[in-house]
N, C-alpha and C. Protein backbone atom coordinates (compact mmCIF):
# COMPACT_ATOMS: atom_id res chain seq x y z
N UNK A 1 1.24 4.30 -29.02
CA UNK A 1 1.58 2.91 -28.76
C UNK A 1 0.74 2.44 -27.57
N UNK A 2 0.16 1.52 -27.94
CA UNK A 2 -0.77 1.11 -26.35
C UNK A 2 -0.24 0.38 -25.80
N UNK A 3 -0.20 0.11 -24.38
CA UNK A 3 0.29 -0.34 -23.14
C UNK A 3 1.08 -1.52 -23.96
N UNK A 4 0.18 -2.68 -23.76
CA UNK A 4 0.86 -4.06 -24.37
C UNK A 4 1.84 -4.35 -25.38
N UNK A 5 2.09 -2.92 -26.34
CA UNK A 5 3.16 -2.78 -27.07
C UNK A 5 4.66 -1.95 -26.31
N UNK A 6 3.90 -1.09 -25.32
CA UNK A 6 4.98 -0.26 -24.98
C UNK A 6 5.66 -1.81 -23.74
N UNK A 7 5.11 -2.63 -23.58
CA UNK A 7 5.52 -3.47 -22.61
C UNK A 7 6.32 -4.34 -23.36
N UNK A 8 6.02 -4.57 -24.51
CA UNK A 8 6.78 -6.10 -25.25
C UNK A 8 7.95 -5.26 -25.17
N UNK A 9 8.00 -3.98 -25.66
CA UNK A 9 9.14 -2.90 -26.26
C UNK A 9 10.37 -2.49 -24.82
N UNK A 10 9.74 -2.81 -23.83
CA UNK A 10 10.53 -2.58 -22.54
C UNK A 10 11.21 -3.88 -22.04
N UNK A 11 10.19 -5.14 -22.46
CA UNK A 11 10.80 -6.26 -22.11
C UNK A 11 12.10 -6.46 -23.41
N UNK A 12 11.62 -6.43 -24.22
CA UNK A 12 12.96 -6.48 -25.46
C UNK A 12 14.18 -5.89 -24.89
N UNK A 13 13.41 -4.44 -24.94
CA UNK A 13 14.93 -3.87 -24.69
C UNK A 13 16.00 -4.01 -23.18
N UNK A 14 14.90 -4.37 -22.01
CA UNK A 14 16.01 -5.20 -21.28
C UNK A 14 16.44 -6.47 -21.70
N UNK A 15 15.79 -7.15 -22.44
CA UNK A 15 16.88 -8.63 -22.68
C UNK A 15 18.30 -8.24 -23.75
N UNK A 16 17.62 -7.56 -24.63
CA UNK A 16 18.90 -6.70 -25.34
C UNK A 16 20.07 -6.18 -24.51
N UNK A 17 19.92 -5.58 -23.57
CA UNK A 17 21.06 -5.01 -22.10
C UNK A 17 21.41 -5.99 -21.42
N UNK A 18 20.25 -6.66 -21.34
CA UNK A 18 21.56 -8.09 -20.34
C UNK A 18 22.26 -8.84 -21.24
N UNK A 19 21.85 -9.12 -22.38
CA UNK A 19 22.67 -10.17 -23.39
C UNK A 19 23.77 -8.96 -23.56
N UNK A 20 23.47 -7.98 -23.93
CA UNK A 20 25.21 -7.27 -24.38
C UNK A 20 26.12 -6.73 -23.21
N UNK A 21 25.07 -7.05 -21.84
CA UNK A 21 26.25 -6.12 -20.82
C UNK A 21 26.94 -7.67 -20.34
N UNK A 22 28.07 -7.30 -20.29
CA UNK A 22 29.39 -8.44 -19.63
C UNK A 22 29.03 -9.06 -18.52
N UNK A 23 28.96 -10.29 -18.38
CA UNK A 23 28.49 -11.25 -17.28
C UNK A 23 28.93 -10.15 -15.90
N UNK A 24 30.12 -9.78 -15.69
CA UNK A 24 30.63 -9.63 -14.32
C UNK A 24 29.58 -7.90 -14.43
N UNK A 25 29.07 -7.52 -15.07
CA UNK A 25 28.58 -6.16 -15.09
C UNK A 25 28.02 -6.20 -13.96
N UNK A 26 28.63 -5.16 -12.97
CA UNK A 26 27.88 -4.98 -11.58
C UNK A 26 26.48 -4.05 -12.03
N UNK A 27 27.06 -3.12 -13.04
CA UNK A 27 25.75 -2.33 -12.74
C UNK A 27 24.55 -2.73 -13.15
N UNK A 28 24.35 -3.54 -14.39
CA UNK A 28 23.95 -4.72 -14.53
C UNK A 28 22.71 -4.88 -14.01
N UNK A 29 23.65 -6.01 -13.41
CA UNK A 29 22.99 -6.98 -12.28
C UNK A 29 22.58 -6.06 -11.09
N UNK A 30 22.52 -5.00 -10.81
CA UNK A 30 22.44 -3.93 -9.29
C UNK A 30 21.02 -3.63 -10.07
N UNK A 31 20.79 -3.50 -11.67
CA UNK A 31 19.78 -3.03 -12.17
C UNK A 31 18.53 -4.06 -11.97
N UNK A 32 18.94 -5.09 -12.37
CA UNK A 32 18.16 -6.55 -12.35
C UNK A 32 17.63 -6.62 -11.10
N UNK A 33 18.19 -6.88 -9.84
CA UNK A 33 18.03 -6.75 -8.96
C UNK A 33 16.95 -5.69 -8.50
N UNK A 34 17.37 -4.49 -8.40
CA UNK A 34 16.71 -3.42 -8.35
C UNK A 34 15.19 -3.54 -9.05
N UNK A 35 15.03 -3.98 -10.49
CA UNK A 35 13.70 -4.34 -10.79
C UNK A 35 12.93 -5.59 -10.26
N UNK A 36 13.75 -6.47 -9.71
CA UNK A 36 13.59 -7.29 -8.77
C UNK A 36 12.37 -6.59 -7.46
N UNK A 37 13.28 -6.21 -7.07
CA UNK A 37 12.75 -5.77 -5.78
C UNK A 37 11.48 -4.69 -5.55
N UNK A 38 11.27 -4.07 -7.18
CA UNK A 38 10.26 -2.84 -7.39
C UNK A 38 9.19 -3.95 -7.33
N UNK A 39 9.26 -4.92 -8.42
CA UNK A 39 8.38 -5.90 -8.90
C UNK A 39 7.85 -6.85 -7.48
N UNK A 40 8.85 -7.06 -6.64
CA UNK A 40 8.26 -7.88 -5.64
C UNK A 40 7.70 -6.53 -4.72
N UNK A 41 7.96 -5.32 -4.36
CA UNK A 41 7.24 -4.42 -3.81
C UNK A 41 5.95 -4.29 -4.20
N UNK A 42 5.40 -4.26 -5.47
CA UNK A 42 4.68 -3.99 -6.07
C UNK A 42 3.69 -4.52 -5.52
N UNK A 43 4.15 -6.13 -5.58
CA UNK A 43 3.38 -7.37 -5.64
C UNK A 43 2.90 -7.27 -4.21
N UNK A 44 3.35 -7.06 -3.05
CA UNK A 44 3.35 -6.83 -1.57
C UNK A 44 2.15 -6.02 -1.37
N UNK A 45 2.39 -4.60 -2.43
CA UNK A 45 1.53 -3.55 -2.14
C UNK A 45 -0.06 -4.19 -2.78
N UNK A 46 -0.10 -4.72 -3.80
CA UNK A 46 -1.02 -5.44 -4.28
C UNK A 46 -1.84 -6.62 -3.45
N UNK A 47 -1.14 -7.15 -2.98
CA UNK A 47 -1.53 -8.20 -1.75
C UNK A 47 -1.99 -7.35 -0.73
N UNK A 48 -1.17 -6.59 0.60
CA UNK A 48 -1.78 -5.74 1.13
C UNK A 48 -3.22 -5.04 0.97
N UNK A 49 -3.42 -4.44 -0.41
CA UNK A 49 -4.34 -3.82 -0.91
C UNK A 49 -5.71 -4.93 -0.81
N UNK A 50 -5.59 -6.08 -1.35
CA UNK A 50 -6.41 -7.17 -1.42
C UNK A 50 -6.68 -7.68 -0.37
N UNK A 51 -5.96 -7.45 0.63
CA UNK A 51 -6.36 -8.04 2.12
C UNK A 51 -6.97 -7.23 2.96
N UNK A 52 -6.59 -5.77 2.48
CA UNK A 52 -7.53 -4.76 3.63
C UNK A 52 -9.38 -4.42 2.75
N UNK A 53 -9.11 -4.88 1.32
CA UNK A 53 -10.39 -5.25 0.61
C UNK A 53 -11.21 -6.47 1.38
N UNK A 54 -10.75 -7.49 1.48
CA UNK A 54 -11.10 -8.42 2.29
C UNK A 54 -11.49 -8.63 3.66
N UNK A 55 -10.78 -7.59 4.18
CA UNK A 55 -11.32 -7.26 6.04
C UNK A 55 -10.36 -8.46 6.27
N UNK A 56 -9.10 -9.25 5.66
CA UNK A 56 -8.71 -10.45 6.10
C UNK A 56 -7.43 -9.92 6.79
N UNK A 57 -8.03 -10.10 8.65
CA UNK A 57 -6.77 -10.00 9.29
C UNK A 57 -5.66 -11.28 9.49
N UNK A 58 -5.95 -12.36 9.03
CA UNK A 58 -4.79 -13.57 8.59
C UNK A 58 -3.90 -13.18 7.63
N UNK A 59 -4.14 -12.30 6.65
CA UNK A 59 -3.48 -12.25 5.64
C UNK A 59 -2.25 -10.96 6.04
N UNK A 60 -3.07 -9.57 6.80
CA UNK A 60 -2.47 -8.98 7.76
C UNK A 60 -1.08 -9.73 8.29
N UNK A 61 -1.54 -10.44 9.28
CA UNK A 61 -0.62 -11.28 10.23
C UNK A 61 0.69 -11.50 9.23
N UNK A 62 0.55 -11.97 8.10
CA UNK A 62 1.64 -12.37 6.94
C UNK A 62 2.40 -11.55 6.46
N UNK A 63 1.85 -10.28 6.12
CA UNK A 63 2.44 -8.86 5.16
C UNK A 63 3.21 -8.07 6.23
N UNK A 64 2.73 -8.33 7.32
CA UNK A 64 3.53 -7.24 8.44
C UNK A 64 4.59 -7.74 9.21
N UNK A 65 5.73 -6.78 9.81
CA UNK A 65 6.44 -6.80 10.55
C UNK A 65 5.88 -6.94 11.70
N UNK A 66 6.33 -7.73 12.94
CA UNK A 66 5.56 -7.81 13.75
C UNK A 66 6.82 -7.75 15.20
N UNK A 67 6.62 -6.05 14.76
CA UNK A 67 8.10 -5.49 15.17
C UNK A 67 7.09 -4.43 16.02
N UNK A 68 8.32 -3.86 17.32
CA UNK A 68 7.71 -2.42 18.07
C UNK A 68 7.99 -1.26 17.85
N UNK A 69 8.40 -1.15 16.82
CA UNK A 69 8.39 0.28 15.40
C UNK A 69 7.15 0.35 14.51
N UNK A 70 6.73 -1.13 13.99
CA UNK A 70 5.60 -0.77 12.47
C UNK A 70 4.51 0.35 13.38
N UNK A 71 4.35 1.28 11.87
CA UNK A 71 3.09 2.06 12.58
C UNK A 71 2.13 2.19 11.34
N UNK A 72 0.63 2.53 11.98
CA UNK A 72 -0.57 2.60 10.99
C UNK A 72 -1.11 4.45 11.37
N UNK A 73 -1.27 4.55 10.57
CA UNK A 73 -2.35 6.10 10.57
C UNK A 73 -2.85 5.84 8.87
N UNK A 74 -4.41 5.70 9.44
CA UNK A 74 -5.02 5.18 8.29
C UNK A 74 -5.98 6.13 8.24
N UNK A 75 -6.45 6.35 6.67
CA UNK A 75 -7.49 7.79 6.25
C UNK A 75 -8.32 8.22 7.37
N UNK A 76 -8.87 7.23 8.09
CA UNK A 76 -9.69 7.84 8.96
C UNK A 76 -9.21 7.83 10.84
N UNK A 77 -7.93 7.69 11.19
CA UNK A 77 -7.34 7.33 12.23
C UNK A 77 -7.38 8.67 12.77
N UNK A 78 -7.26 9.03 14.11
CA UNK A 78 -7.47 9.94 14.57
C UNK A 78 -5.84 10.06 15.37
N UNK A 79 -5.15 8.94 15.83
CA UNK A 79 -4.15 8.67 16.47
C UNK A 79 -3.56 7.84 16.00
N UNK A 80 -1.88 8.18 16.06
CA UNK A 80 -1.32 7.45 15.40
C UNK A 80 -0.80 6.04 16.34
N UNK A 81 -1.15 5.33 15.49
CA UNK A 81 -0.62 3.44 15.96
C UNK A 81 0.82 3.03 15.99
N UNK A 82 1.67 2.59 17.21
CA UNK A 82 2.97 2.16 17.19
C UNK A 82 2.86 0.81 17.42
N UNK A 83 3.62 -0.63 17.13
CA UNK A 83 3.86 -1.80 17.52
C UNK A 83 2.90 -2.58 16.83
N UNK A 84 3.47 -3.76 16.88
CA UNK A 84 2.55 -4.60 16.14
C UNK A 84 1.23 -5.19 16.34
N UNK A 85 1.34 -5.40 18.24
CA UNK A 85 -0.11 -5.30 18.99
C UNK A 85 -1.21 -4.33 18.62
N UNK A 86 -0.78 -3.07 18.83
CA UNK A 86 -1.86 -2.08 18.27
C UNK A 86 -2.03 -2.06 17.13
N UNK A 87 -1.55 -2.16 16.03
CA UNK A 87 -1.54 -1.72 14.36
C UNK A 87 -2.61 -3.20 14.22
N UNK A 88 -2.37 -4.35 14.73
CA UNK A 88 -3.02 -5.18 14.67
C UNK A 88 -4.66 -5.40 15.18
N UNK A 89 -4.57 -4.70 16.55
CA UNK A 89 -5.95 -4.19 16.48
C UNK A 89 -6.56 -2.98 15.79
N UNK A 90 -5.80 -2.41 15.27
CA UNK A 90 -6.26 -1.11 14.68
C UNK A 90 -7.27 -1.41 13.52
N UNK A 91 -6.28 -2.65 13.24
CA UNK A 91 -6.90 -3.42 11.69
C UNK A 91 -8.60 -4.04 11.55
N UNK A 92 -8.14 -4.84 12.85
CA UNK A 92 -9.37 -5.62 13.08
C UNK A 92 -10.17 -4.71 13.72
N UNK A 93 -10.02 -3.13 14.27
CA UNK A 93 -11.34 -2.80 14.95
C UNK A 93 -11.68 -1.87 13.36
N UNK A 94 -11.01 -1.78 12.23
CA UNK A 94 -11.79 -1.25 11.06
C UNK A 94 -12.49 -2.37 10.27
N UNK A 95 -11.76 -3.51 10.14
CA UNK A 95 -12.48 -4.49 9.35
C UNK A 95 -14.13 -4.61 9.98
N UNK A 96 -14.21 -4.21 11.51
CA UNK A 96 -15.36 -4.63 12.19
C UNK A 96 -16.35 -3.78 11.61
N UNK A 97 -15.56 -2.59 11.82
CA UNK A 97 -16.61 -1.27 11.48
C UNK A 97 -17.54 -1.54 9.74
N UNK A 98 -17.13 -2.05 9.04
CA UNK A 98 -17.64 -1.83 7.87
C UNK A 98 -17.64 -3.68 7.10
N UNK A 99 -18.78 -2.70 6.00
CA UNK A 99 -19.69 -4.68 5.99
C UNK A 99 -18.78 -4.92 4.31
N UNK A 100 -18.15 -3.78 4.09
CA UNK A 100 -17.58 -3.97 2.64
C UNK A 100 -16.30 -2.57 2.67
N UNK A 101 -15.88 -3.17 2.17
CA UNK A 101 -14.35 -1.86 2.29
C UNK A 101 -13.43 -2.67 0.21
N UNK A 102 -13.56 -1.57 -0.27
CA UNK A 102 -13.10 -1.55 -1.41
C UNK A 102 -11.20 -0.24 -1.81
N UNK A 103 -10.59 -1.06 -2.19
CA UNK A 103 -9.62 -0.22 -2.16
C UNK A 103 -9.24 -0.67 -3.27
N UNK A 104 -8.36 0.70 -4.14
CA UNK A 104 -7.67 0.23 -4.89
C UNK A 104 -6.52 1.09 -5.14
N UNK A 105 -5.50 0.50 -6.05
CA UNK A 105 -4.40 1.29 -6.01
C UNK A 105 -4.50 2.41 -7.34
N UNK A 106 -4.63 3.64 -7.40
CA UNK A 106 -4.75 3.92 -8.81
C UNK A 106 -3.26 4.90 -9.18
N UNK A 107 -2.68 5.03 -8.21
CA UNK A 107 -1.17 5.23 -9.18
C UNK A 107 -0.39 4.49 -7.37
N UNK A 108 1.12 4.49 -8.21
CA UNK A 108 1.56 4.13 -7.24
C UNK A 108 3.58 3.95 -7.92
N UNK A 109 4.32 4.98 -6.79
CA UNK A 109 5.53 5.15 -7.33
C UNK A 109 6.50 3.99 -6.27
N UNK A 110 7.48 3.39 -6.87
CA UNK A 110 8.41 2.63 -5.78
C UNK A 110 9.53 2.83 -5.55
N UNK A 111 10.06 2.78 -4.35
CA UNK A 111 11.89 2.67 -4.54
C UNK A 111 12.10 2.17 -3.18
N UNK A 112 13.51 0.76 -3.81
CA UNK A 112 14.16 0.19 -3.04
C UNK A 112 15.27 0.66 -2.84
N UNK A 113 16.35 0.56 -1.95
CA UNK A 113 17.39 0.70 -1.43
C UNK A 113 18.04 -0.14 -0.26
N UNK A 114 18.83 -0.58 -0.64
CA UNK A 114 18.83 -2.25 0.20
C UNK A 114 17.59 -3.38 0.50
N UNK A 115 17.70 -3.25 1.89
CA UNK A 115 16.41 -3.81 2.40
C UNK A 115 15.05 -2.87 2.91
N UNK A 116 15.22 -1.77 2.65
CA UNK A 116 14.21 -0.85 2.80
C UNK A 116 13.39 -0.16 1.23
N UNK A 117 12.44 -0.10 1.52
CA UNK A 117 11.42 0.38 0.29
C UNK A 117 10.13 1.15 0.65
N UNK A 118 10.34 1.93 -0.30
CA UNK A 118 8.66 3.10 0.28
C UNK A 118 8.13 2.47 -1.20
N UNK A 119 6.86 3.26 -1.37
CA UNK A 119 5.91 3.01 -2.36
C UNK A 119 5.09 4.26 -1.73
N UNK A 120 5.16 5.27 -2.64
CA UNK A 120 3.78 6.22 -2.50
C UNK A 120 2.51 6.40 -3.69
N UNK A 121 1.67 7.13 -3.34
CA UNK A 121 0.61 6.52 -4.44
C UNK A 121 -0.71 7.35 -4.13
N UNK A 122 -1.29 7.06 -4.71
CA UNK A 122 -3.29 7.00 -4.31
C UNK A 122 -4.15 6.02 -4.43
N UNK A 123 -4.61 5.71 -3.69
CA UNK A 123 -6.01 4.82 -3.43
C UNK A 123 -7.18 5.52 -3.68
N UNK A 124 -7.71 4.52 -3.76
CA UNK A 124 -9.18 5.05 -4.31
C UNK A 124 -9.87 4.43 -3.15
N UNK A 125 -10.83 4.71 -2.34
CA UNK A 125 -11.63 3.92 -0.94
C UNK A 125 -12.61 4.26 -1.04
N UNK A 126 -13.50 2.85 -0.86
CA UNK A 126 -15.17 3.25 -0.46
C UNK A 126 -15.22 1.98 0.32
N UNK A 127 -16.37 2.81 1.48
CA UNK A 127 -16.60 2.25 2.63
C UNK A 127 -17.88 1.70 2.73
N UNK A 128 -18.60 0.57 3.30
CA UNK A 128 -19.54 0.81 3.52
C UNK A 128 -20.02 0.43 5.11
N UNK A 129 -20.51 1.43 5.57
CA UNK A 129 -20.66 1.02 7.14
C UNK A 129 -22.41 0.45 7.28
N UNK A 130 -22.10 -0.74 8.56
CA UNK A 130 -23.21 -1.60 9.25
C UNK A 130 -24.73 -0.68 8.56
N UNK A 131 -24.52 0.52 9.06
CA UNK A 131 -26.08 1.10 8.62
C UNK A 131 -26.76 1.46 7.40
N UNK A 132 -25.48 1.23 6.38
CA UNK A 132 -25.95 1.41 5.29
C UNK A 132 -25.20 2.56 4.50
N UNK A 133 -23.92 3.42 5.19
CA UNK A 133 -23.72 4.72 4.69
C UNK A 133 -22.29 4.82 4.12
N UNK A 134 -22.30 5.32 2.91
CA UNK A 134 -21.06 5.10 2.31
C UNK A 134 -19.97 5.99 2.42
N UNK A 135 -19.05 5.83 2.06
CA UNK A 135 -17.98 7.12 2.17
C UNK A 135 -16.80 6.55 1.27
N UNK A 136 -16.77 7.95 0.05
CA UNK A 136 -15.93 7.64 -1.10
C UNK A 136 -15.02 8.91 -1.14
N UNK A 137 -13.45 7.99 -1.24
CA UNK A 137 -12.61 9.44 -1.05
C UNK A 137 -11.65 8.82 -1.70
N UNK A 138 -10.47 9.65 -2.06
CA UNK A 138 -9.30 9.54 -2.78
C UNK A 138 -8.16 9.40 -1.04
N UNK A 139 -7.05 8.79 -1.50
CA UNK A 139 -5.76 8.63 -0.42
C UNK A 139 -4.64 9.44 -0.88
N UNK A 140 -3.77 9.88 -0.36
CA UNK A 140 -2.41 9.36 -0.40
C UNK A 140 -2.04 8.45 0.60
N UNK A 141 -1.31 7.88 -0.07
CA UNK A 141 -0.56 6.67 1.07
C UNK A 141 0.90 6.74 0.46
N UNK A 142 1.34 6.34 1.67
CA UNK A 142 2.86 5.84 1.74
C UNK A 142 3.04 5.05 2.30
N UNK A 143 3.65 3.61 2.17
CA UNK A 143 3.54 2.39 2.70
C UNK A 143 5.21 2.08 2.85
N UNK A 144 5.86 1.64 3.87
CA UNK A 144 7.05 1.62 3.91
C UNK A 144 7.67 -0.20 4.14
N UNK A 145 8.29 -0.36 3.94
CA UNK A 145 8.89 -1.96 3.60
C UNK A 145 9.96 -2.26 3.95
N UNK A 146 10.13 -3.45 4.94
CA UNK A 146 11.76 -4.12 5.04
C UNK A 146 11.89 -5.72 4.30
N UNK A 147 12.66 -5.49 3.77
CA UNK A 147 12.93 -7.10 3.10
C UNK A 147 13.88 -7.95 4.06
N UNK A 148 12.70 -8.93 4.21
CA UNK A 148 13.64 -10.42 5.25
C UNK A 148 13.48 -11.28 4.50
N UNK A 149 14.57 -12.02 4.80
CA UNK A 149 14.63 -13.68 4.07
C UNK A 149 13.63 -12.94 2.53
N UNK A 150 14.21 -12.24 2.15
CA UNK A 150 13.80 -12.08 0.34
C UNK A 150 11.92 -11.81 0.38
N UNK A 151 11.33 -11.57 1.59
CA UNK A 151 9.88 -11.21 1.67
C UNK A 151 10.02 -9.90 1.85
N UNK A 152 9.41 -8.89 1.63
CA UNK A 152 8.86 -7.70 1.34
C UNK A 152 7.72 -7.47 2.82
N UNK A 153 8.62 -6.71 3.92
CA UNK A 153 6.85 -6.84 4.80
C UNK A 153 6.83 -5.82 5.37
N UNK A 154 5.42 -5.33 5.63
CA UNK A 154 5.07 -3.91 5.50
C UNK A 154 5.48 -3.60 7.11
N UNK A 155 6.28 -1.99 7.41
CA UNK A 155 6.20 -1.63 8.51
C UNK A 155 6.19 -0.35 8.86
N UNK A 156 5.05 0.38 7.72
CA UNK A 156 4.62 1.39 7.79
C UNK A 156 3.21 1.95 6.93
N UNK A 157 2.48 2.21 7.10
CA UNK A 157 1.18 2.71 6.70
C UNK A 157 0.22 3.46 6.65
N UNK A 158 0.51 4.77 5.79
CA UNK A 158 0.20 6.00 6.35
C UNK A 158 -1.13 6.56 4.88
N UNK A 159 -1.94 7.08 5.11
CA UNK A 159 -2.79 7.14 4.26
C UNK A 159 -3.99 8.26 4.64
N UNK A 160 -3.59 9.32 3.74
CA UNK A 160 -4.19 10.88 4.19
C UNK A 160 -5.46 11.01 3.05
N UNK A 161 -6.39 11.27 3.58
CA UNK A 161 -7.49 11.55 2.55
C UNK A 161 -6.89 13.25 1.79
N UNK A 162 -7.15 13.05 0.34
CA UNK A 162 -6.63 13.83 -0.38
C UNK A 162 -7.76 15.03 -0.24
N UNK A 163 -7.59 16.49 0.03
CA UNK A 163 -8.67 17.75 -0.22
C UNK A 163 -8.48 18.10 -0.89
N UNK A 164 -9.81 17.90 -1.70
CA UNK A 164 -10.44 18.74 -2.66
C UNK A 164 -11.56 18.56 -2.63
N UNK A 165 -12.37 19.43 -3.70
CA UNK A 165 -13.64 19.87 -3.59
C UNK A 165 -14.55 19.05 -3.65
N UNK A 166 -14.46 17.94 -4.36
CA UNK A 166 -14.83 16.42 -4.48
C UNK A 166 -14.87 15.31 -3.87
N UNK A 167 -14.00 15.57 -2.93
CA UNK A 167 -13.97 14.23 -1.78
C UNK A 167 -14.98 14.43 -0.25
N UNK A 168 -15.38 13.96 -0.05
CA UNK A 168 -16.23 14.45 1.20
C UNK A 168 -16.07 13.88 2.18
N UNK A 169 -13.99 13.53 2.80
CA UNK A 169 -13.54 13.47 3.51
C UNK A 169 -13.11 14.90 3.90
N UNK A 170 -13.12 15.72 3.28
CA UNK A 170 -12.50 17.58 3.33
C UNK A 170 -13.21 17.62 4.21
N UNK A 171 -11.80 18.24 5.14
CA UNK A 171 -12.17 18.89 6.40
C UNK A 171 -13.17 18.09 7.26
N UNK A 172 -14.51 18.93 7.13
CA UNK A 172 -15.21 18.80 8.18
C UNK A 172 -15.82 17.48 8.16
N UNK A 173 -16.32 16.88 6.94
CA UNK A 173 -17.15 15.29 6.93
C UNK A 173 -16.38 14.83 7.64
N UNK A 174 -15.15 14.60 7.21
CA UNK A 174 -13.98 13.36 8.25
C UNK A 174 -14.56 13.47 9.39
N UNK A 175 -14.52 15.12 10.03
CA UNK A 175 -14.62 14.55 11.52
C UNK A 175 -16.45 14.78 11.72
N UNK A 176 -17.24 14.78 10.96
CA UNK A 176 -18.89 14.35 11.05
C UNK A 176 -18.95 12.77 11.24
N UNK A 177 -18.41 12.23 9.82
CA UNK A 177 -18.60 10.86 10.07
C UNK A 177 -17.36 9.78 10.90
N UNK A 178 -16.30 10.55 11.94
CA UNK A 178 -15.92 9.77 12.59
C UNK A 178 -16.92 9.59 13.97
N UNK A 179 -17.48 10.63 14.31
CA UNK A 179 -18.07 11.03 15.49
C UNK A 179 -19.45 10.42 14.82
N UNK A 180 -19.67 9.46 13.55
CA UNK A 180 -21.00 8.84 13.62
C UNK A 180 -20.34 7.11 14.19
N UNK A 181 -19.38 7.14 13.58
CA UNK A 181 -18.40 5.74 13.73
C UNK A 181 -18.30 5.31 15.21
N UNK A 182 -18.05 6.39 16.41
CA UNK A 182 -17.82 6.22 17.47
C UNK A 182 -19.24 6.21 18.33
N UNK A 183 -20.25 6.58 17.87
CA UNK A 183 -21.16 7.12 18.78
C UNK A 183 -22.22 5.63 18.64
């Protein structure tokens, strides 16, 4: 069954469950909800993703908590970032570093629970820095979420280059080409 069928077949069969479950059905509606909140996570993580593609720290400013808890440790961070001051420059001193930054999400799992939500996953990243030199690696990330006023905003961001034999963030490049980044 390809995607676009297995999707009509998922949308059916929830309208089938809400038309037969009983208006007052808590569990229901806790379900609705619940896909609610995956779907607007999703959408967050998707935005996010598109804004650190962009180098756009305005869009930043929007997605984040701008709280003295959010923290960043990003694939290539050496130290980890607390508060919204720092995570905020953290942002803008990577957007500086590189003339193109490509990310994407290529899996990515969610779960809400009240107003809190993780999303873990892999990214896919390629860099390209001022001189010309690229760097292509796989992530894990885990991105963590509080819902205000019904917005989804990020206040956590953690993203480990994945080892293996193929990535040429392993081990030792990471710290070759941070020490080209700094110098």
């Amino acid at each position: 069954m390809n995607r676009m069928s297995s999707l009509a077949v998922t949308a059916v069969s929830l309208l089938i469950l809400a038309v037969a479950s009983p208006a007052g059905d808590a569990v229901g509606q806790e379900k609705a909800r619940q896909m609610s909140d995956v779907e607007r996570v999703n959408a967050a993580s998707q935005v996010f993703i598109a804004a650190i593609s962009a180098r756009d720290i305005r869009a930043m400013d929007k997605l984040w908590a701008h709280d003295s808890y959010v923290a960043f440790m990003g694939p290539l961070s050496t130290t980890l970032v607390v508060g919204w001051g720092g995570v905020r420059n953290a942002w803008e001193m990577r957007f500086n570093q590189f003339d193109r930054v490509t990310v994407s999400l290529a899996e990515s799992h969610v779960h809400t629970t009240g107003a809190v939500a993780w999303a873990v996953g892999v990214e896919k990243v390629r860099l390209l820095r001022r001189n010309g030199d690229t760097l292509s690696f796989d992530a894990f990330v885990t991105n963590v979420f509080e819902k205000r006023d019904g917005l989804w905003l990020m206040v956590s961001h953690q993203a480990t280059p994945q080892r293996s034999s193929s990535s040429p963030v392993a081990f030792g490049l990471k710290r070759a080409f941070m020490r080209r980044v700094i110098s």
